[in-house]
N, C-alpha and C. Protein backbone atom coordinates (compact mmCIF):
# COMPACT_ATOMS: atom_id res chain seq x y z
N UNK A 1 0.82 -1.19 0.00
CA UNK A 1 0.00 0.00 0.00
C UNK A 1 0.86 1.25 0.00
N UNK A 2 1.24 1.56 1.04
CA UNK A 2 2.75 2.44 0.86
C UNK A 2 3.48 2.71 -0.34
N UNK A 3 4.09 1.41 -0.83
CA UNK A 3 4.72 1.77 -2.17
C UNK A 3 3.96 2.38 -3.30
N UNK A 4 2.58 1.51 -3.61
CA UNK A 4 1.94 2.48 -4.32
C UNK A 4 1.72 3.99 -4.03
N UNK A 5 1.22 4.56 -2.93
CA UNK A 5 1.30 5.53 -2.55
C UNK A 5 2.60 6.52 -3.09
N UNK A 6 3.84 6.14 -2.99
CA UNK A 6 4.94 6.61 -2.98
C UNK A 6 5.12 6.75 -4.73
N UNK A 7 4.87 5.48 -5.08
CA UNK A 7 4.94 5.70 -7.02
C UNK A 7 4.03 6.50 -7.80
N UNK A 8 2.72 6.44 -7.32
CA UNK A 8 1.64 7.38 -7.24
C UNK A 8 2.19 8.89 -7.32
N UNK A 9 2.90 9.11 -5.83
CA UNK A 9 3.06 10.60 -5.82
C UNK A 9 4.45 11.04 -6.76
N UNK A 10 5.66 10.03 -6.77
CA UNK A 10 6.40 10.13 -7.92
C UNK A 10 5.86 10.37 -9.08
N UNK A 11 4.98 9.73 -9.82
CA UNK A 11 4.72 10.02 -11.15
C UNK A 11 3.71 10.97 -11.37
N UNK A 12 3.13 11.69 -10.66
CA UNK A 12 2.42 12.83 -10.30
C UNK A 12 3.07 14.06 -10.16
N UNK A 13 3.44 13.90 -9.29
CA UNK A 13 5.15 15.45 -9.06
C UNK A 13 5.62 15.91 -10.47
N UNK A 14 6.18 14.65 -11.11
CA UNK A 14 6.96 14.86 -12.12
C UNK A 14 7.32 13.63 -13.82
N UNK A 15 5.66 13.85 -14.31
CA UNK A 15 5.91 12.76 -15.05
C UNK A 15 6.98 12.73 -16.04
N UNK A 16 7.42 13.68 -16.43
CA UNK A 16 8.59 13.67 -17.65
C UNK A 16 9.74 12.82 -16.55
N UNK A 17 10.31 13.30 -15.34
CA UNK A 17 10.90 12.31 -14.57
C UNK A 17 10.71 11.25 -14.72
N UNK A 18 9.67 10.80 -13.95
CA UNK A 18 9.13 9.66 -13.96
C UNK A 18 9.56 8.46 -15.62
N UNK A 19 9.14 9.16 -16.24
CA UNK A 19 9.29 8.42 -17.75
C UNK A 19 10.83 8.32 -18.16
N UNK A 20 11.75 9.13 -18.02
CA UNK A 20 13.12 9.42 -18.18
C UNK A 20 13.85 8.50 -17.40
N UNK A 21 12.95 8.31 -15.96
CA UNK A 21 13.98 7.12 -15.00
C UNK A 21 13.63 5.79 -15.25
N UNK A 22 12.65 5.58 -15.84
CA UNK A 22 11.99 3.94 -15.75
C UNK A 22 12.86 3.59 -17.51
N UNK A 23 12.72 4.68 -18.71
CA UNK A 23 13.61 4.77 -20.20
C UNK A 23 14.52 4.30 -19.15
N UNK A 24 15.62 4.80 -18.58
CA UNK A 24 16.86 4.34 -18.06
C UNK A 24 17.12 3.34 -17.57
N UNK A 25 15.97 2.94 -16.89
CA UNK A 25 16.27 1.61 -16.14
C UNK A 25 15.78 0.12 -16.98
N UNK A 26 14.67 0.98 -18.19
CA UNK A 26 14.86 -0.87 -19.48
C UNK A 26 15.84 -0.64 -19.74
N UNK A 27 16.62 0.70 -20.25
CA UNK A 27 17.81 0.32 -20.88
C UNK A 27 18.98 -0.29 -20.43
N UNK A 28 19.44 0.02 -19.02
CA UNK A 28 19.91 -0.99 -18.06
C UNK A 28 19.70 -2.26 -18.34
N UNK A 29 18.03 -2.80 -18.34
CA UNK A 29 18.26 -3.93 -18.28
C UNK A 29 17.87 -4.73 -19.63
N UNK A 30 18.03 -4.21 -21.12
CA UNK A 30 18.05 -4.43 -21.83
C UNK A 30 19.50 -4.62 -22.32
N UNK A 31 20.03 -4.21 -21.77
CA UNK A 31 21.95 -4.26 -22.02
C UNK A 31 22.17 -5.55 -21.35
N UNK A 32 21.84 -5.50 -20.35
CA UNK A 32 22.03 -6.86 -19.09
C UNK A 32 21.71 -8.18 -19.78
N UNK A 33 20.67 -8.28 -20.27
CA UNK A 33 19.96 -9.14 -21.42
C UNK A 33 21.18 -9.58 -22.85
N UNK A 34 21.40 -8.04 -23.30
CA UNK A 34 21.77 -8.20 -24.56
C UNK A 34 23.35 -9.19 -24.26
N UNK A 35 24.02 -8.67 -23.22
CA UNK A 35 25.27 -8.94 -22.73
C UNK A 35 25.83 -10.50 -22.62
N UNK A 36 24.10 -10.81 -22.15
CA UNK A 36 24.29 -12.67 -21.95
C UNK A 36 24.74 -13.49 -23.12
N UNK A 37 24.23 -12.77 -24.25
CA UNK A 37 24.85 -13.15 -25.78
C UNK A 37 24.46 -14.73 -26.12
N UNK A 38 22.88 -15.03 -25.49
CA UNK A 38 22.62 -16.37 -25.41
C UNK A 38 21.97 -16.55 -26.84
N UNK A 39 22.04 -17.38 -27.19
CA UNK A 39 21.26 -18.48 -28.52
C UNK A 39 19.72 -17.55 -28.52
N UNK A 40 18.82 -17.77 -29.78
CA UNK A 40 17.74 -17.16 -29.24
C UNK A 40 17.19 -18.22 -28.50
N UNK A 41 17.50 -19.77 -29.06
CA UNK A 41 15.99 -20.84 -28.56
C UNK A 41 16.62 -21.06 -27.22
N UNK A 42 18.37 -20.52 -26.74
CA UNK A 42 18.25 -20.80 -25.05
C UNK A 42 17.99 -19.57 -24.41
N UNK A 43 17.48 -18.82 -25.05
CA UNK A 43 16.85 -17.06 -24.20
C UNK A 43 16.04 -17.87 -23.09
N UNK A 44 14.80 -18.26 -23.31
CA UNK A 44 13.82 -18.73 -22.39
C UNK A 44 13.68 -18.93 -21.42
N UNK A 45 14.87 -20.00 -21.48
CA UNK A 45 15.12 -21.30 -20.14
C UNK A 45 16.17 -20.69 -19.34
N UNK A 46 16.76 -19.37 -19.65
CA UNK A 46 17.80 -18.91 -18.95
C UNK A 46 17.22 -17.61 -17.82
N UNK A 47 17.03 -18.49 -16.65
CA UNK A 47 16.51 -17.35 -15.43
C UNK A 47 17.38 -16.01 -15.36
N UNK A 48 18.89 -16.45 -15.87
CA UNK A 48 19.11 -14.35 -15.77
C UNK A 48 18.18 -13.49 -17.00
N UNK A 49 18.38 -14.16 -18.31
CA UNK A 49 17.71 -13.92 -19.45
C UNK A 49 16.02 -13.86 -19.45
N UNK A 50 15.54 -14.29 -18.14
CA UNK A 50 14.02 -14.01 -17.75
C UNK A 50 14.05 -12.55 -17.19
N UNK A 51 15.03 -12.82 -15.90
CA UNK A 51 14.43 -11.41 -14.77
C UNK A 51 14.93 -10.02 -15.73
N UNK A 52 16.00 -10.31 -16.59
CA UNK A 52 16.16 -9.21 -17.39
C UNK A 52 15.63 -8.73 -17.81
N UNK A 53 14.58 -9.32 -19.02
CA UNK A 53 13.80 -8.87 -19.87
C UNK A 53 12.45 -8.55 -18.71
N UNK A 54 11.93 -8.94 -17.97
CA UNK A 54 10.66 -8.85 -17.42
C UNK A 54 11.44 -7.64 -16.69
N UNK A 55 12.05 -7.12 -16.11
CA UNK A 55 12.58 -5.98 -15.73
C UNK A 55 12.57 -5.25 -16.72
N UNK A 56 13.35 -5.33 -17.64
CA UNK A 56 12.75 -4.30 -18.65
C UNK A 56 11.33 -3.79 -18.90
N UNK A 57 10.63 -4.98 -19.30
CA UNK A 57 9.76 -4.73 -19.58
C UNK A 57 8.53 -4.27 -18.52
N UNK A 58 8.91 -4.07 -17.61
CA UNK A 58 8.52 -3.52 -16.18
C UNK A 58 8.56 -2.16 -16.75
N UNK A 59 9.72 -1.79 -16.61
CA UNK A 59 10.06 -0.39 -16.47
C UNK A 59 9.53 0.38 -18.03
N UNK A 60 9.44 -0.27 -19.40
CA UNK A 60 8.69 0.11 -20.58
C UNK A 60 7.44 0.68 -20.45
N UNK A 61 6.95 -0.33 -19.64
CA UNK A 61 5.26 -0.20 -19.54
C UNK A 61 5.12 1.24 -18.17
N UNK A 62 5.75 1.12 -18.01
CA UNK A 62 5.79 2.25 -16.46
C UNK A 62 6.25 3.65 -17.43
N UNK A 63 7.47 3.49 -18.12
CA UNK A 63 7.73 4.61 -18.74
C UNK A 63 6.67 5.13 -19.88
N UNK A 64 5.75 4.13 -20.65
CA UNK A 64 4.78 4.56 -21.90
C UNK A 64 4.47 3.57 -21.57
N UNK A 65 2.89 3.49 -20.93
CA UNK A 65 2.09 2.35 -21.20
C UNK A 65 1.62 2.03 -22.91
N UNK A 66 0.32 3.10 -23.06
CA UNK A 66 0.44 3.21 -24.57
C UNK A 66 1.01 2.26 -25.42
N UNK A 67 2.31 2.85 -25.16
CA UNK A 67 3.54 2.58 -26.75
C UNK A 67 3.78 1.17 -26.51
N UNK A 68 4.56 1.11 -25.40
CA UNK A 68 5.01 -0.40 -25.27
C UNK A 68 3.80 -1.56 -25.09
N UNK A 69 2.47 -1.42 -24.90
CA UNK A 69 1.99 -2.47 -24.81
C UNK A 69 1.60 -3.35 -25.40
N UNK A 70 1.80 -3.01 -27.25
CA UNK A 70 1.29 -4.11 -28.22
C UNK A 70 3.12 -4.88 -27.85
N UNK A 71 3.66 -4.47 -27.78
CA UNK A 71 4.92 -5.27 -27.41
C UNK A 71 4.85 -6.36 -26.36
N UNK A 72 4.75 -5.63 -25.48
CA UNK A 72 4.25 -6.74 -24.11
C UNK A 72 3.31 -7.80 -24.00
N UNK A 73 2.05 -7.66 -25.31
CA UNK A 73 1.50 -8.59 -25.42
C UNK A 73 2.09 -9.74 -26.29
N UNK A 74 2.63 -9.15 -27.25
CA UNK A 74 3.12 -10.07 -28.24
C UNK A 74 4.05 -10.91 -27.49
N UNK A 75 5.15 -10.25 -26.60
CA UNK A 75 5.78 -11.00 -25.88
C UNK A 75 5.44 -12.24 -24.89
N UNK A 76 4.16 -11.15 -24.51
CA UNK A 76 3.48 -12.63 -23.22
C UNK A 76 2.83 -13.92 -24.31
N UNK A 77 2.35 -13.84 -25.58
CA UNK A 77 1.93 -14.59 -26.26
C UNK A 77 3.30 -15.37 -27.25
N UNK A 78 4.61 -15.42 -27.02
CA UNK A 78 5.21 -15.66 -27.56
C UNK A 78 5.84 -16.74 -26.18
N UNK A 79 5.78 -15.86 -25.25
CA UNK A 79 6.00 -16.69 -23.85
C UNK A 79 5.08 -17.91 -23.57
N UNK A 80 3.75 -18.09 -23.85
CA UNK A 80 2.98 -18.60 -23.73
C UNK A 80 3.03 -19.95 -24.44
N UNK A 81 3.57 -19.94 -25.88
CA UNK A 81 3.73 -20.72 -26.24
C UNK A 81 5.55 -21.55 -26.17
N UNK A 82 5.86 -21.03 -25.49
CA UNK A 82 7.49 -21.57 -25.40
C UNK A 82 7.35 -22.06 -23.96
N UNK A 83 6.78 -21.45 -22.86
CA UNK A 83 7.18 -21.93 -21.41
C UNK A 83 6.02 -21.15 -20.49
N UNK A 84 4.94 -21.83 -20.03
CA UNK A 84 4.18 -21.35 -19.42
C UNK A 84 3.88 -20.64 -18.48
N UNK A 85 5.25 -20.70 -17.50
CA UNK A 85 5.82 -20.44 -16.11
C UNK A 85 5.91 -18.92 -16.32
N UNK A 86 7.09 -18.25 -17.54
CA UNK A 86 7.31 -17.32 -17.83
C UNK A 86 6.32 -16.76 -18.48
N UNK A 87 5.07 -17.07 -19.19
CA UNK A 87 3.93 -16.21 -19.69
C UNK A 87 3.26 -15.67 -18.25
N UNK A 88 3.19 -16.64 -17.05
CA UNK A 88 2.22 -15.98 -15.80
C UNK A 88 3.19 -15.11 -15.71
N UNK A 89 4.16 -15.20 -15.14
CA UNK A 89 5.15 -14.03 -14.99
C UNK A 89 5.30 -12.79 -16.06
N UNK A 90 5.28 -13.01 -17.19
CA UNK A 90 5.09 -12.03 -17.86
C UNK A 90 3.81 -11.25 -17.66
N UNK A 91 2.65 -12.10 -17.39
CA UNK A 91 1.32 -11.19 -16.62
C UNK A 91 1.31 -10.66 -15.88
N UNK A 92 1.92 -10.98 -14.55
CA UNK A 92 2.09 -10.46 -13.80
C UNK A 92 3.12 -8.72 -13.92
N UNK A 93 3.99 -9.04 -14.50
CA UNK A 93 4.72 -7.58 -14.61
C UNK A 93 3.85 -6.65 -15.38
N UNK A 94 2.94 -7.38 -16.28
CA UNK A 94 2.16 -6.16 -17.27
C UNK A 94 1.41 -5.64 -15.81
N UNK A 95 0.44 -6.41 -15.25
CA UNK A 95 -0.19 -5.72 -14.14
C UNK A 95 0.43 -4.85 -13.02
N UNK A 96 1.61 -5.30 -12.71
CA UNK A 96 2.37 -4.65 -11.70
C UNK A 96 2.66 -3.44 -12.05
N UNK A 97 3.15 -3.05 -13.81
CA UNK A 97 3.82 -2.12 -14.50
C UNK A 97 2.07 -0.89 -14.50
N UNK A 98 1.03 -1.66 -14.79
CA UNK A 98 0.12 -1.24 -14.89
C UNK A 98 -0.60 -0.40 -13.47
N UNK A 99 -0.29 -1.04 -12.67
CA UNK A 99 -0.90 -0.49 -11.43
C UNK A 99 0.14 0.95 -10.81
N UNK A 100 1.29 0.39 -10.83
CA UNK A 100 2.55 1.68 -10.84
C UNK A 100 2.23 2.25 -11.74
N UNK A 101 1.81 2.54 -12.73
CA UNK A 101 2.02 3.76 -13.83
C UNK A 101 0.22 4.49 -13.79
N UNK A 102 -0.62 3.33 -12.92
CA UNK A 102 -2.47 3.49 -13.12
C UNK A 102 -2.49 4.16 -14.74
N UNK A 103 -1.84 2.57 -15.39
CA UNK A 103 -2.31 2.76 -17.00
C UNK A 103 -3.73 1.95 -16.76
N UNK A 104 -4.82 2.12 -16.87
CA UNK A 104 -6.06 1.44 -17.28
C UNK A 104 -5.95 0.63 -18.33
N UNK A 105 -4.55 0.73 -19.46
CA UNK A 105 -4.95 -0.38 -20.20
C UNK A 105 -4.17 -1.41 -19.85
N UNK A 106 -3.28 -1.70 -18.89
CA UNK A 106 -2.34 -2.72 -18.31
C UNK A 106 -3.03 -2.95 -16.83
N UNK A 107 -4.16 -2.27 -16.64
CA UNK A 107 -3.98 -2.59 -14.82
C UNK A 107 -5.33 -4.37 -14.62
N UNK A 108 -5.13 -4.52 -13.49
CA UNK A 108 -5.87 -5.69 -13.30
C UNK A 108 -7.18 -5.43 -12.58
């Protein structure tokens, strides 16, 4: 409850902030990702190569719900069919990303 509260009043204060720090932090962890330099068909099964990208894609949907979300779906539906574990998880961050940013079109 708190934290929302706190992300709430962050992205309220100062949304160009707000959007500028969450851009910074996929790109962080889109590098982190890129760095692993894994196969594409062993991306999946590789738990650093999970929390990376779902971190990213945390922080996408927080920075532009909007923009990034035909992405995020395609992704959770690409997840869905490769490893099931990682599609709930990928739901879960759309909602999480959704409720931090109170995008209505990501929230649960």
């Amino acid at each position: 409850m708190v934290r929302a509260q706190m992300l709430r009043c962050k992205r309220q204060v100062s949304p160009q902030s707000w959007a500028e720090r969450h851009g910074a932090l996929a790109d962080y962890y889109e590098r982190l990702r890129e760095g692993l330099q894994l196969a594409e068909a062993k991306q999946p099964a590789d738990p650093d190569w999970q929390s990376h990208t779902l971190s990213a894609l945390y922080h996408r949907l927080c920075q532009a719900p909007q923009k990034h979300l035909s992405a995020a779906l395609n992704g959770f539906l690409t997840a869905l069919k490769r490893q099931r574990s990682l599609a709930e998880r990928w739901s879960e961050v759309i909602l999480q990303a959704g409720d931090a940013a109170a995008a209505n079109e990501t929230r649960g």
